[in-house]
Protein backbone atom coordinates (compact mmCIF):
# COMPACT_ATOMS: atom_id res chain seq x y z
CA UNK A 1 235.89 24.42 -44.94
CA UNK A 2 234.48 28.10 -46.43
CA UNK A 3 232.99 25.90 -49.59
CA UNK A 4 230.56 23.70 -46.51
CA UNK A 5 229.73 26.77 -44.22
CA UNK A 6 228.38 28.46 -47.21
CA UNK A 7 226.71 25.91 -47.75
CA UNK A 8 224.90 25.53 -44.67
CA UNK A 9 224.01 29.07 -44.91
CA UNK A 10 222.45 28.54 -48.37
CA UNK A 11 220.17 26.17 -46.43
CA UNK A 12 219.05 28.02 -43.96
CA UNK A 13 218.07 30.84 -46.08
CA UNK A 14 216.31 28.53 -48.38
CA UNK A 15 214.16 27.15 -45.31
CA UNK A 16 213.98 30.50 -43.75
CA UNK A 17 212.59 31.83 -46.75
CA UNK A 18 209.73 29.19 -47.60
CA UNK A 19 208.93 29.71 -44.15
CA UNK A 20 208.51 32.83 -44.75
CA UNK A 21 206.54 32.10 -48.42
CA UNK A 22 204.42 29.66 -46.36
CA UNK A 23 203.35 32.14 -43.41
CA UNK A 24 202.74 34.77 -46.10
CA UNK A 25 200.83 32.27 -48.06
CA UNK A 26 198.47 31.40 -44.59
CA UNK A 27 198.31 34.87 -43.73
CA UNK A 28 196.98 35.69 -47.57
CA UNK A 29 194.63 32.31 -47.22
CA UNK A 30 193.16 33.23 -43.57
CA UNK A 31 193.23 37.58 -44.16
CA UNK A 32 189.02 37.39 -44.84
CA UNK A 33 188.39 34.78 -42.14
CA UNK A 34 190.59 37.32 -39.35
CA UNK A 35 188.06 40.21 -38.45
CA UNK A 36 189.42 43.74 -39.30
CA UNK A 37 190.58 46.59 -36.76
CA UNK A 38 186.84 48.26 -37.27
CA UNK A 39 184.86 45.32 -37.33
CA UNK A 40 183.63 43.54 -33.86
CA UNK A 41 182.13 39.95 -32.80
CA UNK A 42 178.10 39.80 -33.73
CA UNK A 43 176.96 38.78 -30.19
CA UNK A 44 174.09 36.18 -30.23
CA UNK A 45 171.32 38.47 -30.71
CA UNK A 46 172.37 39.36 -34.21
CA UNK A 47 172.81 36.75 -34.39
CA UNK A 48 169.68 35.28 -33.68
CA UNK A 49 168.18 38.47 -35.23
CA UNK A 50 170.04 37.33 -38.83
CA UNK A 51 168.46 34.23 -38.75
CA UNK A 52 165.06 35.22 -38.32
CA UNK A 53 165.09 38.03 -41.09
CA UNK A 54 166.73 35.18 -43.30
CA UNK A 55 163.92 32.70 -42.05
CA UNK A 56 161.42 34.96 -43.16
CA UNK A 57 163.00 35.88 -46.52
CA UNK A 58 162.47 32.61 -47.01
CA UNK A 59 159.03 31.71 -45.56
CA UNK A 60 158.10 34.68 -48.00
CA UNK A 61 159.63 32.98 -51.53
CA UNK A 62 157.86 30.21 -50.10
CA UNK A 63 154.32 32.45 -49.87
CA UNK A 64 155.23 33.63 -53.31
CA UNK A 65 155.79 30.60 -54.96
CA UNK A 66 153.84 27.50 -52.90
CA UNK A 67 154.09 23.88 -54.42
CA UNK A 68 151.09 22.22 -55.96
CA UNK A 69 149.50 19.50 -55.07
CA UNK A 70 151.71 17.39 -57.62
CA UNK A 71 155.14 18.38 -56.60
CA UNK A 72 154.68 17.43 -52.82
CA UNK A 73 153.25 14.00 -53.91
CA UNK A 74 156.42 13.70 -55.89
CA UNK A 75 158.39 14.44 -53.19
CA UNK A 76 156.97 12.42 -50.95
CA UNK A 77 157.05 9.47 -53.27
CA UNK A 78 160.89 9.97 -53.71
CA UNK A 79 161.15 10.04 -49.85
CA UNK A 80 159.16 7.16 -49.29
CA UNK A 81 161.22 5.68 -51.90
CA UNK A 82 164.48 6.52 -49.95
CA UNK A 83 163.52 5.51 -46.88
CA UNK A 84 162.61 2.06 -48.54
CA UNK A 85 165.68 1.93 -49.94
CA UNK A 86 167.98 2.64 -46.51
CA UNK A 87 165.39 0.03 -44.31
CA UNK A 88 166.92 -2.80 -47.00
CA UNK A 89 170.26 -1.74 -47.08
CA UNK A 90 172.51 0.19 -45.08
CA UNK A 91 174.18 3.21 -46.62
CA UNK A 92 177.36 3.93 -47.91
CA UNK A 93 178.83 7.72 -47.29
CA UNK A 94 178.78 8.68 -51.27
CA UNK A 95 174.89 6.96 -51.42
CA UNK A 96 174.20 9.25 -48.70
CA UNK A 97 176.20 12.62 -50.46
CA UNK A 98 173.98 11.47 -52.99
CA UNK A 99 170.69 11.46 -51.41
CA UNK A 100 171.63 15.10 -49.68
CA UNK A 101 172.08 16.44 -53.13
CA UNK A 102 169.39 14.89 -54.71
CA UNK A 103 167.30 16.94 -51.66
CA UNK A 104 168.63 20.09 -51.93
CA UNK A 105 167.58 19.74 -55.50
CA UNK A 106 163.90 19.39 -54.52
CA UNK A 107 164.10 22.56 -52.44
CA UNK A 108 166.02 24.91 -54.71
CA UNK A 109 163.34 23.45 -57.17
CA UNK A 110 160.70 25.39 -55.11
């Protein structure tokens, strides 16, 4: 009778301590997603205000390095030749993975 209590208690530390290996493991995981005791919610303005110096940043590497004449035929022959493509045939999820990296390609390319 002794031998199956301590048993039972074996178990229940076992499971009581990979609970507590799994809660420290999600607590580790989440820590940089949970805001910290000095840090507060951006309200939408900031918000808004981010994306428009961000925009900009980007409008300006744009300025600073414009595509010629030969690079936006070429990527409007490759989207002309997509589009052809997904009128004749509908698209499977990794064909369309495929085309969205095959796009942001083209624009880090600029």
């Amino acid at each position: 009778m002794a031998n199956w209590r301590c048993g039972n208690i074996k178990k229940e530390l076992m499971i009581i301590f990979g609970v507590l290996l799994l809660g420290a493991g999600a607590l580790l995981y989440f820590s940089d997603k949970i805001p910290k005791g000095g840090e507060r919610a951006l309200t939408q303005e900031e918000i808004i205000r981010m994306q428009i110096e961000e925009l900009d940043k980007l409008r300006q590497e744009a300025a600073a390095n414009p595509l010629t004449e030969e690079d936006k035929k070429k990527q409007m022959d490759e989207l002309d030749k997509l589009r052809k493509e997904s009128e004749a045939k509908p698209l499977s999820q990794e064909e369309i993975n495929k085309q969205i990296e095959e796009l942001n390609k083209l624009r880090t390319q600029q």
